[in-house]
Protein backbone atom coordinates (compact mmCIF):
# COMPACT_ATOMS: atom_id res chain seq x y z
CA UNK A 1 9.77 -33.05 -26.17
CA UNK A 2 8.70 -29.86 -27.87
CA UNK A 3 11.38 -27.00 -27.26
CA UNK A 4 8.96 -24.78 -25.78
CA UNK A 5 8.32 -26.94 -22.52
CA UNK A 6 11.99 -27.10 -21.80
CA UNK A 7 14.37 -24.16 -20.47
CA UNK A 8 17.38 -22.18 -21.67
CA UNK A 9 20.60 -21.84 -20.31
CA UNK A 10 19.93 -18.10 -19.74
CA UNK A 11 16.31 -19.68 -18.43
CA UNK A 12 18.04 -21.31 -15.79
CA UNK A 13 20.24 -18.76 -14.65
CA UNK A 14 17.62 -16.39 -14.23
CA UNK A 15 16.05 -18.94 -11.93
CA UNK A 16 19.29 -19.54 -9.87
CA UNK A 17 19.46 -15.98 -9.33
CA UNK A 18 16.17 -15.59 -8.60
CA UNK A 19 16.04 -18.28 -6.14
CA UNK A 20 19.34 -17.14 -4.53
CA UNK A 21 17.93 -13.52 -3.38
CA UNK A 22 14.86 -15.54 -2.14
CA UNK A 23 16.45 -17.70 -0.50
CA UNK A 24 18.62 -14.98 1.50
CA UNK A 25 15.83 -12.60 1.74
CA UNK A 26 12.45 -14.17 1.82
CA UNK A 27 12.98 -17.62 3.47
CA UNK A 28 9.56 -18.87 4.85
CA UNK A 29 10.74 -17.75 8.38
CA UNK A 30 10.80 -13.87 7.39
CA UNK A 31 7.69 -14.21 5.20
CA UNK A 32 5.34 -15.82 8.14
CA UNK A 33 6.70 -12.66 10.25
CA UNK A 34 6.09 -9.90 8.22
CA UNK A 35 2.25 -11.18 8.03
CA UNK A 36 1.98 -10.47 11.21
CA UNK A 37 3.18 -6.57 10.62
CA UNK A 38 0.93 -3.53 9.12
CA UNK A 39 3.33 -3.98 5.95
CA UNK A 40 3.04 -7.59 4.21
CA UNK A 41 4.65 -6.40 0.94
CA UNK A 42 8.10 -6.52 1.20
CA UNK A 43 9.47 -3.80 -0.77
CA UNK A 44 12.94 -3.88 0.00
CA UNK A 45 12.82 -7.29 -1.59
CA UNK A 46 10.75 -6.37 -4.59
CA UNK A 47 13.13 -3.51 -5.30
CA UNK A 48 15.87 -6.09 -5.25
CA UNK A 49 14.07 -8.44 -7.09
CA UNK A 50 12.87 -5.66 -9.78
CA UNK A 51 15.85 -3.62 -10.34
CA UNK A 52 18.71 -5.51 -8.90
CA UNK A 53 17.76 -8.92 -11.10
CA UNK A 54 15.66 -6.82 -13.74
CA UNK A 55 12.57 -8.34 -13.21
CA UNK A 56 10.13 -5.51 -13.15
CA UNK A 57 11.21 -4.63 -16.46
CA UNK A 58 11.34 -8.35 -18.20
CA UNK A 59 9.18 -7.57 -20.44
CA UNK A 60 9.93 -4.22 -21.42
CA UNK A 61 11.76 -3.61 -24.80
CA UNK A 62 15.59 -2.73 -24.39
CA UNK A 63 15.28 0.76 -25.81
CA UNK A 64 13.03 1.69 -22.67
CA UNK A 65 14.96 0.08 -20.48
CA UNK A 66 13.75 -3.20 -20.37
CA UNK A 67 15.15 -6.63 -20.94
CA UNK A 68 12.86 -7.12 -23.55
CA UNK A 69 12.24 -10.88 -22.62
CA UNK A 70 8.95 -13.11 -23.48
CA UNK A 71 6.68 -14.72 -20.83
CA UNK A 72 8.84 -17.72 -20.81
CA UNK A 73 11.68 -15.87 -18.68
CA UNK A 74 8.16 -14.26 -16.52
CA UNK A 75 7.26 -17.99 -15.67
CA UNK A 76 10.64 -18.69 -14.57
CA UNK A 77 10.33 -16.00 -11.89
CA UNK A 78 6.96 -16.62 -11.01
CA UNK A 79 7.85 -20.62 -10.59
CA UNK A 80 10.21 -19.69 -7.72
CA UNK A 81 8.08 -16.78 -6.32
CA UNK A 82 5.56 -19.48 -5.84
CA UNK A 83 7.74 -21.50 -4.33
CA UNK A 84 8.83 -19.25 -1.81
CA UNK A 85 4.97 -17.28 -1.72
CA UNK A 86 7.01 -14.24 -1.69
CA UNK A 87 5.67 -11.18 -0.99
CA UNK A 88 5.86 -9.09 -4.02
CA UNK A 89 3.79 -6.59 -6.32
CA UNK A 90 5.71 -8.95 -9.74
CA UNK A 91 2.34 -10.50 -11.10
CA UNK A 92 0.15 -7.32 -10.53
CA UNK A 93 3.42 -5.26 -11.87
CA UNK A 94 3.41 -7.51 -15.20
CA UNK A 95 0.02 -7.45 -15.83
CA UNK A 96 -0.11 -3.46 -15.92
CA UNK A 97 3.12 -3.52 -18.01
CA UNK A 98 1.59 -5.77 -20.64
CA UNK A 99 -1.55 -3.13 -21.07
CA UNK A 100 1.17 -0.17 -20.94
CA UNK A 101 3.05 -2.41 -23.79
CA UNK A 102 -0.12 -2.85 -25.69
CA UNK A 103 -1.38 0.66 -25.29
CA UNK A 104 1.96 2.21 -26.51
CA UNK A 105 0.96 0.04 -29.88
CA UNK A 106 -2.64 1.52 -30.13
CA UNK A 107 -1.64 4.45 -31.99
CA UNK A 108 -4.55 6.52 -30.54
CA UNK A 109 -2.08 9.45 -29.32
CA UNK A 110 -1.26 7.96 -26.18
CA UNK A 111 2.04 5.71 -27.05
CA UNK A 112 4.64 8.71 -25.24
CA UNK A 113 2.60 8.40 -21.61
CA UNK A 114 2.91 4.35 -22.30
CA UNK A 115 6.24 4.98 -23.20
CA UNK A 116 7.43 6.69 -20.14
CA UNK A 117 5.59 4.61 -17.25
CA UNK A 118 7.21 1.58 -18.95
CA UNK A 119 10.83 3.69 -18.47
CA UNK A 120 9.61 4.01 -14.87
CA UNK A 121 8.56 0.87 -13.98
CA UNK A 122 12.29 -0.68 -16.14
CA UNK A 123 14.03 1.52 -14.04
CA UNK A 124 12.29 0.47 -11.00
CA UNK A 125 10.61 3.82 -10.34
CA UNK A 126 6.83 2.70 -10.53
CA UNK A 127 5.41 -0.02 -9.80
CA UNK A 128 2.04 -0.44 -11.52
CA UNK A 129 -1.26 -2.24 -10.77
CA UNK A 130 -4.42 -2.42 -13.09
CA UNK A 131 -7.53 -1.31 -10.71
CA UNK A 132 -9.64 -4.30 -10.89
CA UNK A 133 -10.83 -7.57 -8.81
CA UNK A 134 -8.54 -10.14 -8.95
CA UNK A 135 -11.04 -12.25 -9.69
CA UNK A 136 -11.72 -10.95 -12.95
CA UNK A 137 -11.22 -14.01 -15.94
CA UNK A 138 -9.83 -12.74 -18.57
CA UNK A 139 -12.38 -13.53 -21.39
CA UNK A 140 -15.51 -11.79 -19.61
CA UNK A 141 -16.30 -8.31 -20.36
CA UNK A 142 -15.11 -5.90 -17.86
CA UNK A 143 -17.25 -2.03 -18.19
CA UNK A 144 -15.50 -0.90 -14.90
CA UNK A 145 -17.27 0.49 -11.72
CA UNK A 146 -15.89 3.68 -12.03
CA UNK A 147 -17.86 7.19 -13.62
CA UNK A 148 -15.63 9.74 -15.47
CA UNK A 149 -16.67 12.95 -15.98
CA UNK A 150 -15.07 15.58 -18.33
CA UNK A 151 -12.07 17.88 -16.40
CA UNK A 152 -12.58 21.18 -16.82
CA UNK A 153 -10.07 22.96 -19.71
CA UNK A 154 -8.80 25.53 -17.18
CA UNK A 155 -7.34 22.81 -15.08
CA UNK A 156 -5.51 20.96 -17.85
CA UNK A 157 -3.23 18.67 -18.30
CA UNK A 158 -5.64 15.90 -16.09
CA UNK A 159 -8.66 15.66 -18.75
CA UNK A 160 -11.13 13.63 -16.52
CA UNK A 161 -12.11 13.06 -13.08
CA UNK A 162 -12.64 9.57 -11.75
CA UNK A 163 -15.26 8.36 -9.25
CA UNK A 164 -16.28 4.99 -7.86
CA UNK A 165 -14.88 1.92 -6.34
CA UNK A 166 -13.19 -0.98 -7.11
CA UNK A 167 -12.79 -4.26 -4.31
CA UNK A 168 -10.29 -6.69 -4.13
CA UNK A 169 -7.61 -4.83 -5.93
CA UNK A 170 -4.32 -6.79 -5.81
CA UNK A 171 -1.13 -4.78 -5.00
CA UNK A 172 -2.55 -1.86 -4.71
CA UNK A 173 -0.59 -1.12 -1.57
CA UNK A 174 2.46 -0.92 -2.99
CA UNK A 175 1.71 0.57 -6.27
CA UNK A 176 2.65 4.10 -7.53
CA UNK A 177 0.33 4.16 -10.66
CA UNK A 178 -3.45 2.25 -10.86
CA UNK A 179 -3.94 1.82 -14.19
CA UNK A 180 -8.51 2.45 -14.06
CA UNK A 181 -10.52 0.72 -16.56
CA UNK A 182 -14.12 3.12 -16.95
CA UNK A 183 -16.40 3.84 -19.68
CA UNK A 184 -14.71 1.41 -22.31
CA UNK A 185 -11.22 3.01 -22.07
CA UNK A 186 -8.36 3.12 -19.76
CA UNK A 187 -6.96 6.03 -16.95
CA UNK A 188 -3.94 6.47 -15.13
CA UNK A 189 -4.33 7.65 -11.58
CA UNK A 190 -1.43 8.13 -8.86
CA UNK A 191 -2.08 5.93 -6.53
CA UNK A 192 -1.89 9.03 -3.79
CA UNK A 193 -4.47 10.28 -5.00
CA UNK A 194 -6.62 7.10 -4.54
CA UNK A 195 -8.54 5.92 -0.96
CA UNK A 196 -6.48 2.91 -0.79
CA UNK A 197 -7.99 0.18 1.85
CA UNK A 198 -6.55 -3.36 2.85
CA UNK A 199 -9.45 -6.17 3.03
CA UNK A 200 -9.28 -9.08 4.83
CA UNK A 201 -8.23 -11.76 2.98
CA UNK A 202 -7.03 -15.26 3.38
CA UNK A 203 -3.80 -15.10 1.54
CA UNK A 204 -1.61 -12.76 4.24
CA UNK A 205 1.33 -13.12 1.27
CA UNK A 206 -0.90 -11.11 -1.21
CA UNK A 207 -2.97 -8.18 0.43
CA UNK A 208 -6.00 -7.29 -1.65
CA UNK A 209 -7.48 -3.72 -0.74
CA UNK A 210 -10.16 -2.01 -1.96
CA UNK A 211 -9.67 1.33 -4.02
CA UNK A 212 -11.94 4.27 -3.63
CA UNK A 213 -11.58 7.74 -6.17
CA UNK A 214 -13.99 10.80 -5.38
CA UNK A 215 -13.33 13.46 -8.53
CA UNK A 216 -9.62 11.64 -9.14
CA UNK A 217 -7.63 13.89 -11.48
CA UNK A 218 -6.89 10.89 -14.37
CA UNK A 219 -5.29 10.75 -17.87
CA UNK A 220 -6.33 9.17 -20.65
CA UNK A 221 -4.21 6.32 -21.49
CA UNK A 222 -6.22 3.73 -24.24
CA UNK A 223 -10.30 4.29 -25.65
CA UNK A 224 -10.38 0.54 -26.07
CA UNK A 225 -10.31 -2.26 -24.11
CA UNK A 226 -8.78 -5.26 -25.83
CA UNK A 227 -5.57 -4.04 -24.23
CA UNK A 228 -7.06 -5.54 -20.64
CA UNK A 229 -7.81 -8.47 -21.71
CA UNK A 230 -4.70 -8.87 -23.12
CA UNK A 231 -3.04 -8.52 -20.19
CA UNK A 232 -5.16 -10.63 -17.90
CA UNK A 233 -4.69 -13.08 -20.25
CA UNK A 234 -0.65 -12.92 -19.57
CA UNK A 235 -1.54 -12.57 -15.86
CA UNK A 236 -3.54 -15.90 -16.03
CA UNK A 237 -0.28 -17.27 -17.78
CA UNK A 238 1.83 -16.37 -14.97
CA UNK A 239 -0.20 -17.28 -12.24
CA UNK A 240 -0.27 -21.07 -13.67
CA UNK A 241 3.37 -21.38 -13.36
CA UNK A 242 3.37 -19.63 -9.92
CA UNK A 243 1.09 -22.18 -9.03
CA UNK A 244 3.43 -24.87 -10.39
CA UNK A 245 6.23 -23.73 -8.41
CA UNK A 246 3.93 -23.49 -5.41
CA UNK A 247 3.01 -27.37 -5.99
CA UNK A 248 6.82 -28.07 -6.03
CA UNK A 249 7.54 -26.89 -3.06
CA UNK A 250 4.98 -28.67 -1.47
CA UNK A 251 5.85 -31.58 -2.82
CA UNK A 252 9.51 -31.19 -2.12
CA UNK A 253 9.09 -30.20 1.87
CA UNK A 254 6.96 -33.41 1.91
CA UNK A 255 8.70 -35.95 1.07
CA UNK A 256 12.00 -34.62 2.51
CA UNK A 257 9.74 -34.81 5.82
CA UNK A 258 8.04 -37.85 5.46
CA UNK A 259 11.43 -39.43 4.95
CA UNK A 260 12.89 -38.48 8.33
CA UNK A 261 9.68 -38.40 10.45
CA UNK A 262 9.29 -42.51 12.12
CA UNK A 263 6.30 -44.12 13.04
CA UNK A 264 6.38 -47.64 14.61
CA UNK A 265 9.34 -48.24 13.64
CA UNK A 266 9.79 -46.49 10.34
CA UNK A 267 9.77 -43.74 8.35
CA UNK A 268 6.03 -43.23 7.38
CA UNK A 269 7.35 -42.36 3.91
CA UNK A 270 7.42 -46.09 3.62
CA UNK A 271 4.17 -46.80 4.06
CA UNK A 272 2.49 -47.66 0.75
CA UNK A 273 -0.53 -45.52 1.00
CA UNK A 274 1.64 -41.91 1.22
CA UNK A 275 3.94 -43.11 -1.21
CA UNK A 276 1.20 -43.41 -3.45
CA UNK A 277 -0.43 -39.86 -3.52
CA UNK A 278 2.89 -38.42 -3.65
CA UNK A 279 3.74 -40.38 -6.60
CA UNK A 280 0.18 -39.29 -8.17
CA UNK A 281 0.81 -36.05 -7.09
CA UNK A 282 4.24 -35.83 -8.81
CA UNK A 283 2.59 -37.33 -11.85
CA UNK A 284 0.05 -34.59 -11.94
CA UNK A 285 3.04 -32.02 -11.32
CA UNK A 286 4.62 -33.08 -14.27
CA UNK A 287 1.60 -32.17 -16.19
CA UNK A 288 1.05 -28.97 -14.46
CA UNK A 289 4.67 -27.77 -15.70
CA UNK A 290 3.52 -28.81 -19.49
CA UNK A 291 1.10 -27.18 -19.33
CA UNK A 292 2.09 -24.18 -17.51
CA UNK A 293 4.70 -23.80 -19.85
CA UNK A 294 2.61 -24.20 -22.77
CA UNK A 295 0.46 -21.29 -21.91
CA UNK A 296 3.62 -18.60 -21.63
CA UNK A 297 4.66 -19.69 -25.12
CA UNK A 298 1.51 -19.94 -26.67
CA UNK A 299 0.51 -16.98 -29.52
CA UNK A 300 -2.85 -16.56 -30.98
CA UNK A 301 -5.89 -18.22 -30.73
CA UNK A 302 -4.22 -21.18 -29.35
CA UNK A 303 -2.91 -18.75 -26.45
CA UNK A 304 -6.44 -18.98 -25.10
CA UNK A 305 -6.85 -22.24 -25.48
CA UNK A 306 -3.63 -23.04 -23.22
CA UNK A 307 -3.90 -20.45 -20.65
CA UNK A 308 -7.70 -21.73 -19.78
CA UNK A 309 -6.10 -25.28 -19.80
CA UNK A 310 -3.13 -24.43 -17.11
CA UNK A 311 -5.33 -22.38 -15.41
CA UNK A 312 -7.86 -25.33 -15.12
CA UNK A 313 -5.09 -27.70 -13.97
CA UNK A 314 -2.52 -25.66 -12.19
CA UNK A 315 -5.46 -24.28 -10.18
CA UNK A 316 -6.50 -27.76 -8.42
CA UNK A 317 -2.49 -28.90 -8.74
CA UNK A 318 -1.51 -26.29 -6.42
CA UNK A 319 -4.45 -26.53 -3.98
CA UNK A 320 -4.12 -30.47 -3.85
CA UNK A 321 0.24 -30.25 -3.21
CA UNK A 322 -0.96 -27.84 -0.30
CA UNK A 323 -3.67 -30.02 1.03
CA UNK A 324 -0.92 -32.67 0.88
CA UNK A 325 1.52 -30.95 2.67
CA UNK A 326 -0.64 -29.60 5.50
CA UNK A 327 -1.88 -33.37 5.94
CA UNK A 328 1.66 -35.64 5.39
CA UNK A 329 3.41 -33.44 8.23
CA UNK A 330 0.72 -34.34 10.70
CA UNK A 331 -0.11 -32.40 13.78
CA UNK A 332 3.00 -29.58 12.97
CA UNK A 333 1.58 -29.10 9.41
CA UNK A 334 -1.69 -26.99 11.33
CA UNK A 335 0.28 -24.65 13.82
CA UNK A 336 0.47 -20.81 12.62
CA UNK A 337 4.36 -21.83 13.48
CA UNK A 338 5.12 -24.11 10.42
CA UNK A 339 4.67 -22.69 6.18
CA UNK A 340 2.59 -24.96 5.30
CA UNK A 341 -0.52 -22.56 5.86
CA UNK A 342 1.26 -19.95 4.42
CA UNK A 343 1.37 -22.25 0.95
CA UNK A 344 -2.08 -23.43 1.21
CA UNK A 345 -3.51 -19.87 1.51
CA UNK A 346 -1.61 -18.78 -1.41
CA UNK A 347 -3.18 -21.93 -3.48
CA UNK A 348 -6.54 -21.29 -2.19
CA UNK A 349 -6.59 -17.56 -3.12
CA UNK A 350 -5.00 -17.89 -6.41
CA UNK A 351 -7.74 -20.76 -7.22
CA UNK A 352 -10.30 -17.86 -7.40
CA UNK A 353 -7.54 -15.52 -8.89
CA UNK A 354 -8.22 -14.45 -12.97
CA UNK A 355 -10.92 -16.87 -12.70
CA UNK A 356 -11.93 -19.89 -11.21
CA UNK A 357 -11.02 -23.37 -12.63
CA UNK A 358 -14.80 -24.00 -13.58
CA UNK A 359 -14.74 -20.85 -15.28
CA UNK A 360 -11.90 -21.69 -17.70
CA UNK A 361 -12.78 -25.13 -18.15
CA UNK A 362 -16.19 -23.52 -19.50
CA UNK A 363 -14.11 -20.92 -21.48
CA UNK A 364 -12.09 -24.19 -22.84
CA UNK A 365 -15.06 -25.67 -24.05
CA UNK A 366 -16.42 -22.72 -25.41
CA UNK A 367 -12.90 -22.22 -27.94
CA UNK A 368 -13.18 -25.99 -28.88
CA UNK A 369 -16.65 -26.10 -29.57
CA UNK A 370 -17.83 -28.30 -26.61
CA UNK A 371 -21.36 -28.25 -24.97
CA UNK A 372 -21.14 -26.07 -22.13
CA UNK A 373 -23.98 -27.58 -20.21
């Protein structure tokens, strides 16, 4: 087995500590209840999560405050916020900090504002959020839906103003800083300066709102825009292992229930046809974690090539293990009192997230030189 598919020691005890604050904090009990208050996001636990483990600032280098971890050690997190659909700002947070990392490299005069959001969000400060649809793949050209026109000198240091709308925004509720992709390069905007507005969505565990600006002081922060796709890429990288751990958990409560729940006589995990399509899905699991891990260790050219490929698996993986569970616990698995909505909604949201599943298989085919159609 190649080295990158497997974890290190530190690896794994990032993951036990992880899983330890979740489990005290977030169990599936306290997450079902605070969808039912005006505040989903739980920022008590993302502060704990982000400062108190260090995960806000994984990927920051050390000499800003960071841990200056890879993706790998990202994954690890995002396997057991899946499994717990926790709700926390970490995948919009990482996705901003890899287009703060990348602009601070740009050398186009802007590296010291980089430099000193990524301090912020290390030290658990800011939390940042790119202003964009979650939906957004991350190999389609983004020209943002927001105008900027020139600030006037007198009212320097904020050189623009910002105007227009973006929808489906995720974790925009919780963020200090939107990071505002317009005219082919990139703004930061406080996010109290923004119109900030929840939508309805179907995942209650990751609140989508739409953000509004109307002559938004912002500052320049990159004139290009490989940076963004850059970090969508990374955020498409992350999701697929959040997804895995999603599908685990599934898969776990499942067959821990269908092993104590009788039918006629029996535990229905005995009968042939469930045992089955939970040994298929466990196959298809397996695959979903090779894959998933693949895509945070991937560099290069072949990074795209991965991330479409766990995104094109993990995707249906994660839907199917919730479908699974929903079904296997019978009648309990559809009351609003049991999780396994709560994991099912999370699978079907991030299906769309970054891009659909279609959409990266056709981006697959496109790097390997398949017909498309």
């Amino acid at each position: 087995m190649s080295d990158e598919l497997l974890y290190s020691q530190d690896q794994e005890e990032l993951r036990t500590a992880v899983a330890d604050l979740l489990a005290d904090r977030a169990p599936w009990s306290a997450v079902l209840a605070r969808t039912e208050t005006a505040e989903p996001y739980d920022t008590e636990l993302w502060k704990a999560l982000g400062t108190g483990i260090g995960a806000a600032g994984l990927l920051i280098p050390e000499e800003l405050g960071g841990a200056g971890a890879s993706l790998r050690e990202a994954a690890v997190v995002a396997e057991e916020l899946g499994k717990a659909v926790a709700p926390v700002p970490f995948l919009g947070n990482l996705m901003a900090t890899e287009l703060l990392l990348a602009a601070r490299e740009g050398g186009n005069g802007t590296a010291a504002a980089a430099e000193d959001l990524l301090r912020g969000i290390a030290s658990g400060e800011v939390t940042a959020v790119i202003a964009i649809p979650f939906t957004r793949s991350p190999d389609t050209t983004y020209k943002g839906r927001v105008s900027v026109t020139p600030w006037p000198p007198r009212e320097a240091p904020h050189p623009a103003r910002l105007t227009g709308k973006v929808t489906s925004v995720a974790g925009a509720q919780t963020a200090d800083v939107l990071l505002v992709p317009s005219d082919g390069s990139i703004y930061v905007v406080q996010a109290s300066d923004a119109r900030i507005t929840p939508a309805t969505t179907l995942d209650m565990t990751r609140v989508l709102s739409d953000v509004e600006f109307d002559d938004t002081p912002g500052q320049l922060l990159a004139i290009r825009y490989e940076p963004l796709s850059q970090a969508l890429l990374s955020g498409a990288a992350i999701l697929a292992s959040e997804q895995l751990g999603l599908a685990e958990q599934c898969l776990k409560t499942t067959v821990e229930y269908v092993k104590t729940r009788h039918q006629f006589g029996r535990a229905v995990g005995s009968y042939q046809g469930l045992k089955h399509r939970l040994a298929q899905l466990w196959v298809q699991i397996a695959q979903a974690r090779a894959v998933a891990r693949h895509a945070a260790s991937a560099t290069g050219r072949e990074r795209e090539i991965a991330v479409a490929v766990a995104q094109a698996h993990c995707s249906a993986v994660a839907v199917q293990a919730a479908e699974e569970c929903v079904q296997m616990h019978g009648g309990i698995g559809f009351t609003w009192e049991h999780p396994a909505h709560l994991y099912l909604k999370r699978a079907k949201s991030a299906s769309i997230a970054l891009g659909s599943p279609t959409r990266h298989r056709r981006r697959l085919a496109e790097l390997v030189d398949l017909p498309t159609s």
